[in-house]
N, C-alpha and C. Protein backbone atom coordinates (compact mmCIF):
# COMPACT_ATOMS: atom_id res chain seq x y z
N UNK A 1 0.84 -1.17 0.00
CA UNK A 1 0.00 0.00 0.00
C UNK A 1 0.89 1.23 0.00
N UNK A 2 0.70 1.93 -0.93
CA UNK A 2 1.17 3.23 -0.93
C UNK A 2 0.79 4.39 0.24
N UNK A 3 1.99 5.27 0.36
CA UNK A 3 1.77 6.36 2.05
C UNK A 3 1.70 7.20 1.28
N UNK A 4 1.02 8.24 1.95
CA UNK A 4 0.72 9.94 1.69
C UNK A 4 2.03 10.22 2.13
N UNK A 5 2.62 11.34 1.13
CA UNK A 5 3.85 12.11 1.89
C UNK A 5 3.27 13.03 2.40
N UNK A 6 3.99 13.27 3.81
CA UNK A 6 3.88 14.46 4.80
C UNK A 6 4.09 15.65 3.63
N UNK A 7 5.34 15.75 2.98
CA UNK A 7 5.74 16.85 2.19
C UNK A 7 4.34 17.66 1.39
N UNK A 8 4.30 16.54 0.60
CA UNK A 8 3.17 17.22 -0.32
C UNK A 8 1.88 17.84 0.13
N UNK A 9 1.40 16.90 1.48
CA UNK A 9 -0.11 17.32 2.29
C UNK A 9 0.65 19.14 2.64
N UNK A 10 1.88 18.83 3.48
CA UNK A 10 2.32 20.20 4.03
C UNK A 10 1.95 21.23 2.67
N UNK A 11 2.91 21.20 1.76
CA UNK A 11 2.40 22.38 0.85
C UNK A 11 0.90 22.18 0.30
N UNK A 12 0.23 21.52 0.70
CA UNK A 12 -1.30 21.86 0.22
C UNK A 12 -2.02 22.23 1.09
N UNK A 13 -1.37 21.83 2.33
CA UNK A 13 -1.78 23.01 4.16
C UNK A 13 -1.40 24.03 3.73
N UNK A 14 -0.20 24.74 3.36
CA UNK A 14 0.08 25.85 3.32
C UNK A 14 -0.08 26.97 2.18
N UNK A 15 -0.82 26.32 1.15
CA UNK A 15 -1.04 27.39 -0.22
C UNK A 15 -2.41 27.59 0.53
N UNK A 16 -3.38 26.74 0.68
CA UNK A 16 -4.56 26.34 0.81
C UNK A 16 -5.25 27.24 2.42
N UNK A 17 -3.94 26.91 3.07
CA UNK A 17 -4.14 28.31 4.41
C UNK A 17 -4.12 29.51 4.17
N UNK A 18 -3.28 29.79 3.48
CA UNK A 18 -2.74 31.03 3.20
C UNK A 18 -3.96 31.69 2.67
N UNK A 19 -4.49 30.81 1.52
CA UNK A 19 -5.63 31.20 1.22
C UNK A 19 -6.84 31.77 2.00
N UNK A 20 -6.88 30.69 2.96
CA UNK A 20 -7.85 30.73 3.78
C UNK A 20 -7.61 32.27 5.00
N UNK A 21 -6.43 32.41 5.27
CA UNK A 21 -5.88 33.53 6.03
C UNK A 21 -6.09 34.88 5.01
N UNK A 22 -5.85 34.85 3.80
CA UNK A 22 -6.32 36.12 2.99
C UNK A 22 -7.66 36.06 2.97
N UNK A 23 -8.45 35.45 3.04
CA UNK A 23 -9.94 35.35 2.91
C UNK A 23 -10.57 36.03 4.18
N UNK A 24 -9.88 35.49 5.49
CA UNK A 24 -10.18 35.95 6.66
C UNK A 24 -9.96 37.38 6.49
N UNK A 25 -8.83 38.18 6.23
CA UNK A 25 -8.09 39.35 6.11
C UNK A 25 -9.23 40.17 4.72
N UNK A 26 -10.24 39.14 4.07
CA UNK A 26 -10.57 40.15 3.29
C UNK A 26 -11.71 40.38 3.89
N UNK A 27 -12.24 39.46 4.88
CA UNK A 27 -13.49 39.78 5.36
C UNK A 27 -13.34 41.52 6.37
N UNK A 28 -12.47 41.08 7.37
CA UNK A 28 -12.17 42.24 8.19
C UNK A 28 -11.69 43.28 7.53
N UNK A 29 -11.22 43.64 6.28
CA UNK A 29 -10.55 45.02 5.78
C UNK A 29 -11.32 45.40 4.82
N UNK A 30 -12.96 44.98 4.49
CA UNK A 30 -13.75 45.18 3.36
C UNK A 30 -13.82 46.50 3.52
N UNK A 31 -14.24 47.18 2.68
CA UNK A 31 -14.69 48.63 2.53
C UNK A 31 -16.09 49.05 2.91
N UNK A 32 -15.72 49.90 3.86
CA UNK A 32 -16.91 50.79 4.60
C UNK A 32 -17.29 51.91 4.24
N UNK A 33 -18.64 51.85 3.72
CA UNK A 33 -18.85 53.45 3.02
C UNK A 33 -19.58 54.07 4.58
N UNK A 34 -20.04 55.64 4.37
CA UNK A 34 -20.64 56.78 4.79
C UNK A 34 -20.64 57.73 4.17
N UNK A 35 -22.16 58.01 4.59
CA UNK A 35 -22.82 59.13 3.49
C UNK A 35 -22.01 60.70 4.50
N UNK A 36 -21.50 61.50 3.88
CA UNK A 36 -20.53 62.85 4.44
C UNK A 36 -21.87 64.08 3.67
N UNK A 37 -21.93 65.02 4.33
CA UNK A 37 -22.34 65.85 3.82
C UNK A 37 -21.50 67.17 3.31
N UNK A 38 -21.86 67.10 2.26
CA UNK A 38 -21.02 67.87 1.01
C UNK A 38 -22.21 69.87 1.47
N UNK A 39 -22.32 70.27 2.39
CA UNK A 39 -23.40 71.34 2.29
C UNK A 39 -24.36 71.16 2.52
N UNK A 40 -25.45 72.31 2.66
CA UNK A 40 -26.67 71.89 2.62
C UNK A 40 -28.20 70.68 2.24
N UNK A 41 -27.58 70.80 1.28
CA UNK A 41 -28.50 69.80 0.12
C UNK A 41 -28.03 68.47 -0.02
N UNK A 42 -26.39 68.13 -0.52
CA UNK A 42 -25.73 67.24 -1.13
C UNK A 42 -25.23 66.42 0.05
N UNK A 43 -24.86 64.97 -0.53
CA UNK A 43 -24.25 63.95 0.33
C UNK A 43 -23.84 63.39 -0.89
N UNK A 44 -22.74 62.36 -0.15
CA UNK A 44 -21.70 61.74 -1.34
C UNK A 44 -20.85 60.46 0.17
N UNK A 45 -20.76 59.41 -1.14
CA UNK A 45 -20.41 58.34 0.12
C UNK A 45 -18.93 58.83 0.07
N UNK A 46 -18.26 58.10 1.13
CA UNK A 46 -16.97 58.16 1.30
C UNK A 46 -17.00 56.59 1.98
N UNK A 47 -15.88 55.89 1.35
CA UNK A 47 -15.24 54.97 1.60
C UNK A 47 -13.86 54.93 1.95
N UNK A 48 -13.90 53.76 3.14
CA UNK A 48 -12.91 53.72 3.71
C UNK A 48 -11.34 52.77 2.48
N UNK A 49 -9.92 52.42 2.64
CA UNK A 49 -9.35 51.92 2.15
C UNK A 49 -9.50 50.50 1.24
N UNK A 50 -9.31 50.34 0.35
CA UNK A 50 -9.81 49.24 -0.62
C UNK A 50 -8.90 48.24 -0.60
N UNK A 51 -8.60 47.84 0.80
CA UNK A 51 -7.38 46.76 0.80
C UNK A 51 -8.12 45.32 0.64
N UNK A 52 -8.96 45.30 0.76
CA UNK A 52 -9.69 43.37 0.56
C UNK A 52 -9.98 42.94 -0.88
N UNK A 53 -10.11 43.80 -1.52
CA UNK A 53 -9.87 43.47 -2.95
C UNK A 53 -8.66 42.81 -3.21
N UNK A 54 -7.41 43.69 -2.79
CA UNK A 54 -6.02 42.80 -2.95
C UNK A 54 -5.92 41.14 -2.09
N UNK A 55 -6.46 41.42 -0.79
CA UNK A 55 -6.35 40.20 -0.29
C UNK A 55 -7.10 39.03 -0.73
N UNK A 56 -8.54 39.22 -1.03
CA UNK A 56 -9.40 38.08 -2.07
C UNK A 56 -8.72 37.63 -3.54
N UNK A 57 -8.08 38.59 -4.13
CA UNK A 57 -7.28 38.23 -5.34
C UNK A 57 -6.43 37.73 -4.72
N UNK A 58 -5.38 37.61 -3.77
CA UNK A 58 -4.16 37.13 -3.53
C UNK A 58 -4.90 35.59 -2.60
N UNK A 59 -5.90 35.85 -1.91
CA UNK A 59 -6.70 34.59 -1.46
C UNK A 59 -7.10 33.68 -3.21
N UNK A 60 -7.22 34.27 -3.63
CA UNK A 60 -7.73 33.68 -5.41
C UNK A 60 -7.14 32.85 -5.82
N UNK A 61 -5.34 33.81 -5.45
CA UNK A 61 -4.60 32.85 -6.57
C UNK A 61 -3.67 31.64 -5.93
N UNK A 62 -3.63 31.95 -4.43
CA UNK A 62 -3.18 30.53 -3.38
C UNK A 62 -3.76 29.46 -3.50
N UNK A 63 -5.40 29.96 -3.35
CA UNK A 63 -6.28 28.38 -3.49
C UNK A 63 -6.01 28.06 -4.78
N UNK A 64 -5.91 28.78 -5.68
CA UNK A 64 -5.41 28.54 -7.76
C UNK A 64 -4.29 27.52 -7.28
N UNK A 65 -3.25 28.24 -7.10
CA UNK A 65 -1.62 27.04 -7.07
C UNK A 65 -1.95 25.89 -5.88
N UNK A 66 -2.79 26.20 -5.00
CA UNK A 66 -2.87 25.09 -4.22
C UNK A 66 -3.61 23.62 -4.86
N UNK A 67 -4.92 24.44 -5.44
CA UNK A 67 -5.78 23.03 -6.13
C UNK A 67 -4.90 22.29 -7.58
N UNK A 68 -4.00 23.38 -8.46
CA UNK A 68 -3.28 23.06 -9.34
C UNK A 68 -2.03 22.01 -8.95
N UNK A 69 -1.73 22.49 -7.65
CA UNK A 69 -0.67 21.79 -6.77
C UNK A 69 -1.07 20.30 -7.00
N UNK A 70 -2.44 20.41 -6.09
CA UNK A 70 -2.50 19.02 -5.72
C UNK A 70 -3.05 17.87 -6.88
N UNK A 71 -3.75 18.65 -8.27
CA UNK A 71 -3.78 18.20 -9.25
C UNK A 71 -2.96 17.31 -10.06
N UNK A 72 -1.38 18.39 -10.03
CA UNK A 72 -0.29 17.83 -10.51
C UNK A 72 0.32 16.79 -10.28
N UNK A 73 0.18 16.69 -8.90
CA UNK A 73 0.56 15.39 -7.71
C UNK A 73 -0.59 14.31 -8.05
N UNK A 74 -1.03 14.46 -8.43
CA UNK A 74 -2.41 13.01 -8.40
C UNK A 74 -2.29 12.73 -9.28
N UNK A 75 -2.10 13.60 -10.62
CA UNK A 75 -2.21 13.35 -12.02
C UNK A 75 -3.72 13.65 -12.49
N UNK A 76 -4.35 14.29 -11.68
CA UNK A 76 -5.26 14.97 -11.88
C UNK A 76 -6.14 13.68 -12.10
N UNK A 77 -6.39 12.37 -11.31
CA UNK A 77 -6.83 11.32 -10.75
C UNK A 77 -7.16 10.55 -12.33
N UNK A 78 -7.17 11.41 -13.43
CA UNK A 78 -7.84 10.57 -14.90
C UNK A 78 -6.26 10.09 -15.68
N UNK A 79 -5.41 10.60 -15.10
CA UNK A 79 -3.92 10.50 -16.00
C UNK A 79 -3.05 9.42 -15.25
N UNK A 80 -3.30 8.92 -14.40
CA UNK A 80 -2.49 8.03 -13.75
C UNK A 80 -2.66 7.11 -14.42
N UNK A 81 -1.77 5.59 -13.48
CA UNK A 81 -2.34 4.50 -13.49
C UNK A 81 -3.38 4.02 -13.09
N UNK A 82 -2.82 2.78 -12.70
CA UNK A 82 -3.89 1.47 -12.39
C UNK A 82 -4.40 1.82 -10.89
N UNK A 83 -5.79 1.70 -10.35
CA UNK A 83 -5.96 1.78 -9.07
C UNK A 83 -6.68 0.59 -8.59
N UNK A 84 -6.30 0.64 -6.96
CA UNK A 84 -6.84 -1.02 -6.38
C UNK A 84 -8.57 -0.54 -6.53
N UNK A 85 -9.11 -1.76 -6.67
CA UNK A 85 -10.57 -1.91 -6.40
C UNK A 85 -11.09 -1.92 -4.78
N UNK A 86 -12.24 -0.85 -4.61
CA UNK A 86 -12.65 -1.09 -3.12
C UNK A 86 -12.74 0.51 -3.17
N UNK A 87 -13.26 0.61 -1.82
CA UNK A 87 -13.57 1.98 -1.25
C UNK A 87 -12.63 3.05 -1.39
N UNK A 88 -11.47 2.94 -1.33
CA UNK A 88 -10.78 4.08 -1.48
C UNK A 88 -10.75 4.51 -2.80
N UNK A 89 -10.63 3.75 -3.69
CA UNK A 89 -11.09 4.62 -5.36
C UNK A 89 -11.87 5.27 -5.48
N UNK A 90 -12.89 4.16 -4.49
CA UNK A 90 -14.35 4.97 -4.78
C UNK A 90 -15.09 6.39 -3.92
N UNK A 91 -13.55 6.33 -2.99
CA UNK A 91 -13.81 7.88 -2.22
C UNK A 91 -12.76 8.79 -2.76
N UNK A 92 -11.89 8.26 -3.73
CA UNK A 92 -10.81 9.09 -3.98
C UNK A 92 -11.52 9.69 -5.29
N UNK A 93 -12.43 9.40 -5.83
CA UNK A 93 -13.20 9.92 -7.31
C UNK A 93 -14.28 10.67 -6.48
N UNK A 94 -15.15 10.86 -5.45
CA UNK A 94 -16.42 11.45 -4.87
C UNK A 94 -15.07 12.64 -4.34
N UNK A 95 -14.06 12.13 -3.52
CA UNK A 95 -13.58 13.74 -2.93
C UNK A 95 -12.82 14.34 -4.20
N UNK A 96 -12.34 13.91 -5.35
CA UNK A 96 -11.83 14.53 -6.65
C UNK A 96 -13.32 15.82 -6.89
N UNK A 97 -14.05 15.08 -6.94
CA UNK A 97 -15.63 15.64 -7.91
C UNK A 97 -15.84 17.07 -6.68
N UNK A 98 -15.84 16.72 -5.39
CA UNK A 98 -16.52 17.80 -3.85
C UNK A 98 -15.11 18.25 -3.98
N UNK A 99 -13.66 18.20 -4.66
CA UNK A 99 -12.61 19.34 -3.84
C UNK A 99 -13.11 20.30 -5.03
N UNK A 100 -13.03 19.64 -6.72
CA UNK A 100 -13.16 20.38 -7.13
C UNK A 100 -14.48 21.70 -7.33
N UNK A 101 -15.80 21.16 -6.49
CA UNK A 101 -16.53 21.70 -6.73
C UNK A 101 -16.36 22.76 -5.06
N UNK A 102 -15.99 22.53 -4.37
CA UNK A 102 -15.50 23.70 -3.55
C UNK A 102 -14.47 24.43 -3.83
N UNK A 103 -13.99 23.72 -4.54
CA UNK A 103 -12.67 25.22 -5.30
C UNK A 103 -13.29 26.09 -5.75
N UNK A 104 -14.42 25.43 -6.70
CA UNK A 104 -15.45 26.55 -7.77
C UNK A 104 -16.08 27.23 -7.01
N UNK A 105 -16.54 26.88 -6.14
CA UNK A 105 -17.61 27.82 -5.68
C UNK A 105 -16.55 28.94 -4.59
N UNK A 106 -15.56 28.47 -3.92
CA UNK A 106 -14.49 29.77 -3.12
C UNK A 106 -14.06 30.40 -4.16
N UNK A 107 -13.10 30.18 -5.25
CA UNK A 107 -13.18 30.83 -6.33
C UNK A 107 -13.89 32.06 -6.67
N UNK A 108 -15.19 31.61 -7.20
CA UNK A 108 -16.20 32.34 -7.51
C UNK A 108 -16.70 33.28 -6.41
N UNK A 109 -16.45 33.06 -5.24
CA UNK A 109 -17.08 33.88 -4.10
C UNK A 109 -15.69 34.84 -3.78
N UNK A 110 -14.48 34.39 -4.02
CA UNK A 110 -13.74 35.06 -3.37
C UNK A 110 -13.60 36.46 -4.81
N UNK A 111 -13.92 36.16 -5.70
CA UNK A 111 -13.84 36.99 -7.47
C UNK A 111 -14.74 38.19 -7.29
N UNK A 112 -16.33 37.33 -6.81
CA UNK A 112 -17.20 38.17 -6.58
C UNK A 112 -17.17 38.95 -5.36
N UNK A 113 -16.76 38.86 -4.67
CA UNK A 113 -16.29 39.66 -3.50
C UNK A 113 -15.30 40.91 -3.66
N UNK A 114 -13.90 40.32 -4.47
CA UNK A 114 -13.29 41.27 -4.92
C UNK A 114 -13.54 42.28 -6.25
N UNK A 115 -14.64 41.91 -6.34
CA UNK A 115 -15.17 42.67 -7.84
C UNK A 115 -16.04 43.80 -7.33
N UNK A 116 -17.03 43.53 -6.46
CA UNK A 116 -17.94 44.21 -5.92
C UNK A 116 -17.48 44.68 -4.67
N UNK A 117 -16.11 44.98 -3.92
CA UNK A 117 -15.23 45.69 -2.96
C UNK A 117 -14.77 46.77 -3.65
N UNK A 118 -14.29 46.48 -5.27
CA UNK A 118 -13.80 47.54 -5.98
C UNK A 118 -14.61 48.21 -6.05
N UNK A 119 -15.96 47.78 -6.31
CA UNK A 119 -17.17 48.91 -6.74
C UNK A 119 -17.43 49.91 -6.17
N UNK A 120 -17.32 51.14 -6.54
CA UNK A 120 -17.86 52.10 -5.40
C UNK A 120 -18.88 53.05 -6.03
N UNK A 121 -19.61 53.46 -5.04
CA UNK A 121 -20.94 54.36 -6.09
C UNK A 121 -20.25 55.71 -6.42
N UNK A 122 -20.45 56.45 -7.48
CA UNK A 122 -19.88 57.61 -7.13
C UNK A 122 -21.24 58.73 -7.68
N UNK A 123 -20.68 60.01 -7.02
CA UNK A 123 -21.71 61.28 -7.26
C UNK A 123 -22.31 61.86 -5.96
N UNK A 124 -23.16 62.71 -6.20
CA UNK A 124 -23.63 63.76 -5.09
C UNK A 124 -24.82 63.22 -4.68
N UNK A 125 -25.77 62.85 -4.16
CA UNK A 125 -27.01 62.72 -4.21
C UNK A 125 -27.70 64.25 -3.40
N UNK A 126 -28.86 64.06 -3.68
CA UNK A 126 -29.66 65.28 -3.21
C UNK A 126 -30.11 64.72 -1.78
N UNK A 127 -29.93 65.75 -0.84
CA UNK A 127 -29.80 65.28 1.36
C UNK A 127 -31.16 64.95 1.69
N UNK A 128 -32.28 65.94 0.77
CA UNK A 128 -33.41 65.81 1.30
C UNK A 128 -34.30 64.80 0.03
N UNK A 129 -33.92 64.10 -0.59
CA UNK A 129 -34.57 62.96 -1.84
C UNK A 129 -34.63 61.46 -0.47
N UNK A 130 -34.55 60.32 -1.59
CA UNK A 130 -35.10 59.25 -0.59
C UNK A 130 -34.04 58.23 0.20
N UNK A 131 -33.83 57.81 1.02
CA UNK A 131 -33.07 57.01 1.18
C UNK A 131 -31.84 56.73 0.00
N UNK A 132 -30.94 57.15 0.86
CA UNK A 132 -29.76 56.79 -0.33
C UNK A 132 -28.53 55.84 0.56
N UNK A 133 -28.26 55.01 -0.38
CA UNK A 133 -27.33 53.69 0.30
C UNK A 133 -26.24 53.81 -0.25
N UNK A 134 -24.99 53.46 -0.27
CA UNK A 134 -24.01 53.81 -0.50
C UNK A 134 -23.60 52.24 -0.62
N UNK A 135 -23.05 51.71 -1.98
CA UNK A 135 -22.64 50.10 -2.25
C UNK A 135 -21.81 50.03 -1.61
N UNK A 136 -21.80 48.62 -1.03
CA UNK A 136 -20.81 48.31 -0.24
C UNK A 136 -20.78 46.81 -0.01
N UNK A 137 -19.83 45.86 0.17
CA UNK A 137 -19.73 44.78 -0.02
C UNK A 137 -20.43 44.16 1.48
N UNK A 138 -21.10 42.85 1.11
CA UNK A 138 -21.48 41.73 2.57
C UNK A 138 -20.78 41.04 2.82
N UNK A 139 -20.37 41.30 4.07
CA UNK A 139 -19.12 39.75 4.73
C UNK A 139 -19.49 38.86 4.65
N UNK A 140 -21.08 38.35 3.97
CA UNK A 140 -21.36 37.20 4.03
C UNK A 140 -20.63 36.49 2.63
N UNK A 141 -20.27 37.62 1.44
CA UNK A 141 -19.49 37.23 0.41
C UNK A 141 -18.46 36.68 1.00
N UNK A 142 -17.39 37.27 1.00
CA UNK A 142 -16.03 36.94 1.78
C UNK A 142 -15.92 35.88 2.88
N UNK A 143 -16.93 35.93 3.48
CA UNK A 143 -17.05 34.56 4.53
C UNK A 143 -17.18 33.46 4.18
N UNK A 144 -18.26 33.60 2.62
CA UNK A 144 -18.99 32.16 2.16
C UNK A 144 -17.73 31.76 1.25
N UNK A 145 -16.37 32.46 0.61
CA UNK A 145 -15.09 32.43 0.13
C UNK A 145 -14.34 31.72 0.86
N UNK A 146 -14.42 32.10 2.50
CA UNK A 146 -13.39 31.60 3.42
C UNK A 146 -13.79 30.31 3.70
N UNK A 147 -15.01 30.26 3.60
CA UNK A 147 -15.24 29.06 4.09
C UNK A 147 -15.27 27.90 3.25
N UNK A 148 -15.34 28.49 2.29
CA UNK A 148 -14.71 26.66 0.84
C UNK A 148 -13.69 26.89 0.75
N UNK A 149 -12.87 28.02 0.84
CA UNK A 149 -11.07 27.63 0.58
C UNK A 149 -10.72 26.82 2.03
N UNK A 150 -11.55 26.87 3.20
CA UNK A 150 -11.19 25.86 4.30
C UNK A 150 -11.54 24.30 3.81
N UNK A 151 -12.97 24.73 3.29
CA UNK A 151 -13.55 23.33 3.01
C UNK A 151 -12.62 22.22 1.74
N UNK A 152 -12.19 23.22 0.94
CA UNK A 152 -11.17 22.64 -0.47
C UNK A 152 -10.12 22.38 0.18
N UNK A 153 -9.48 22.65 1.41
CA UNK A 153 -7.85 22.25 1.68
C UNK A 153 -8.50 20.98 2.35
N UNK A 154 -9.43 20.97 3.31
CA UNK A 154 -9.97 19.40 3.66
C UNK A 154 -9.89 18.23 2.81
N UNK A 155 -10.62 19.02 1.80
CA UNK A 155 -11.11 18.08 0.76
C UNK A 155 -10.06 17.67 -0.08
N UNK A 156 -8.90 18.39 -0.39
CA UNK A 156 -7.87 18.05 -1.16
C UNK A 156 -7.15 17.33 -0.29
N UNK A 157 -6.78 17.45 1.13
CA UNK A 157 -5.90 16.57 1.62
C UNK A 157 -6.51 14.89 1.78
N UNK A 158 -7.96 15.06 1.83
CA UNK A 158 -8.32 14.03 2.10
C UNK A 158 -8.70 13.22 0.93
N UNK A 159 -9.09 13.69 -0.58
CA UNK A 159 -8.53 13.61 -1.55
C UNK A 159 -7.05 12.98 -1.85
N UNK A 160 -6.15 13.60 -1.76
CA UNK A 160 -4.77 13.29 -1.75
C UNK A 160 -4.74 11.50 -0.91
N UNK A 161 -4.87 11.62 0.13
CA UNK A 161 -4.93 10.41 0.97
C UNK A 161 -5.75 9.10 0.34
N UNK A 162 -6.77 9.51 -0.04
CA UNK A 162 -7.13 8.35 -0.50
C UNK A 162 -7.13 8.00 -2.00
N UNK A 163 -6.27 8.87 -2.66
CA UNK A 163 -5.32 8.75 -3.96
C UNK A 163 -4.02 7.69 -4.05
N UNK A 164 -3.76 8.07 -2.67
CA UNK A 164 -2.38 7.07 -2.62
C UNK A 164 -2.76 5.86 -1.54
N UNK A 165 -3.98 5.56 -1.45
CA UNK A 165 -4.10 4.47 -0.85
C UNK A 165 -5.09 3.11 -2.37
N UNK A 166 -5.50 4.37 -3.18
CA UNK A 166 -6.39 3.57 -4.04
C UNK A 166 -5.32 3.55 -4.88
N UNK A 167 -3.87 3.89 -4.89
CA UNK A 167 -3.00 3.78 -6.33
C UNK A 167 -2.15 2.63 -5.38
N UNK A 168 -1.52 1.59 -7.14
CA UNK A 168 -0.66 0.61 -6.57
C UNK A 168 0.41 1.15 -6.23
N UNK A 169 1.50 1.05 -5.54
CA UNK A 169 2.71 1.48 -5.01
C UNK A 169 3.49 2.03 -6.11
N UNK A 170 3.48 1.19 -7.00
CA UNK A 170 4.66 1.55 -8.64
C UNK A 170 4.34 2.78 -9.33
N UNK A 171 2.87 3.17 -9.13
CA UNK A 171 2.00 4.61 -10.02
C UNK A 171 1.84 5.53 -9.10
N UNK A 172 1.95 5.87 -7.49
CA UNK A 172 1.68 6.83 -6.44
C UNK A 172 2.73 7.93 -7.08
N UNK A 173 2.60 8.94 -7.59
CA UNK A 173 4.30 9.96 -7.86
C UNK A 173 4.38 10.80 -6.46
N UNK A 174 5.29 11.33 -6.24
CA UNK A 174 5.80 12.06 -5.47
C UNK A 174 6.05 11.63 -4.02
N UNK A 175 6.40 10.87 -4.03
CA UNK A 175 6.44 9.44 -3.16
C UNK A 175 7.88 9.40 -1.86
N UNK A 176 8.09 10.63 -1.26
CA UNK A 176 9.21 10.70 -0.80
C UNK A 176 9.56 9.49 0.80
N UNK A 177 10.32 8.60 0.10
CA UNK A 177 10.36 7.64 1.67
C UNK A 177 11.32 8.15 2.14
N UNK A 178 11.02 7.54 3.54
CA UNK A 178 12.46 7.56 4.41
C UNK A 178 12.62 6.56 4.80
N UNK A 179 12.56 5.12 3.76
CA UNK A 179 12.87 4.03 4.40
C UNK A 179 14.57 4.00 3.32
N UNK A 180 15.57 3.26 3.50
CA UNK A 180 16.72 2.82 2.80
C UNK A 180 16.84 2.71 1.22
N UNK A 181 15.69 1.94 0.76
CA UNK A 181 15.87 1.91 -0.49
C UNK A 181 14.62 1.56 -1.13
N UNK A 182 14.92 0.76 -2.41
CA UNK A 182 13.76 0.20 -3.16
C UNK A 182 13.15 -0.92 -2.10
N UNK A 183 12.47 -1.19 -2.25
CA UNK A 183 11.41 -2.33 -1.56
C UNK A 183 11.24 -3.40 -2.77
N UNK A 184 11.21 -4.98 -2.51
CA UNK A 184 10.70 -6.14 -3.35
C UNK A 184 9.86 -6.64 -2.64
N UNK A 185 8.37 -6.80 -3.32
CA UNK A 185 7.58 -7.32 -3.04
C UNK A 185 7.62 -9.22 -2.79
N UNK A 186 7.02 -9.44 -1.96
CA UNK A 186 7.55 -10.64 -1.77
C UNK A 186 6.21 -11.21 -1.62
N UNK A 187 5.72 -12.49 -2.76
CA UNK A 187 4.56 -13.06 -2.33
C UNK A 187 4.62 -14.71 -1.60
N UNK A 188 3.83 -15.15 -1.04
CA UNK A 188 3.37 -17.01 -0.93
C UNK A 188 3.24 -17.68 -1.82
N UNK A 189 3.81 -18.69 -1.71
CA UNK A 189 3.30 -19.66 -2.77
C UNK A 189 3.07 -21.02 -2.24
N UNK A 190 1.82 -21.36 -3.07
CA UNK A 190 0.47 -21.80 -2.73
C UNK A 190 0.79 -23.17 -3.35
């Protein structure tokens, strides 16, 4: 039976955190508008610094090299070899299908987050007209981001794991032992 390397899980903890740590950082530094009064009549939002835009893009492109990471290492589960029959194939193809579909959806939340952080309303509005709101992004964007780039590093490590338990020993790549040497399989005979 083939082992998970520590190595490889580590760098897919750590693109995949990182991610998850810019995501956190974009929730808390989103942009805060207020309506300022410009005079009598007029108001105009003012927003605070537009730093979570950078951090959701830089959260963007960690979980990017992280899921590409762990892609490369598997062989992207359709390019390999031969795999044993039994449960672990058959959980190593269900967590392939759920990492990649939580990549998509943090992805997409962390894009839309940083798209609509950039946005800002601009112009005067009139003080005494109707309710006026000033765009501004929901932490529930950025949160629902943070929370599949957590859910995709799960899913890829646990992914990963049962990649190299459903692959035969000879097809696992990146395979770093720390035992002495090659190994010979040794069977019974019957």
């Amino acid at each position: 039976m083939a082992k998970a390397s520590w190595l490889v899980m580590g760098f897919i903890i750590l693109f995949q955190f990182i991610a998850f740590g810019l995501a956190l950082g974009a929730i808390a530094r989103r942009s805060k508008a207020t309506l300022t009064q410009l005079g009598d009549s007029m108001e105009r939002c003012t927003y605070t610094a537009d730093i979570s835009t950078g951090l959701a893009i830089a959260a963007f492109i960690f979980l990017l090299i992280g899921q590409v990471f762990t892609m490369f290492v598997t062989r992207c589960l359709c390019c390999g070899g031969t795999f044993k029959s039994g449960a672990a194939r058959v959980f190593a193809v269900i967590l392939f299908i759920l990492s990649w579909l939580g990549f998509l959806i943090a992805e997409a939340y962390l894009l839309a987050g940083a798209s609509n952080n950039a946005t800002h309303t601009k112009g005067q509005y009139d003080a005494g007209g109707p309710d006026v709101t000033c765009k501004q992004v929901r932490k529930a964007i950025f949160s629902v981001g943070a929370a599949f780039s957590f859910l995709t590093m799960l899913l890829n490590l646990l992914y990963y794991f049962t990649f190299t338990k459903a692959s035969s020993d000879s097809e696992v790549p990146w395979q770093f032992r720390s035992g002495g040497g090659p190994a010979v399989g040794m069977a019974s005979f019957k």
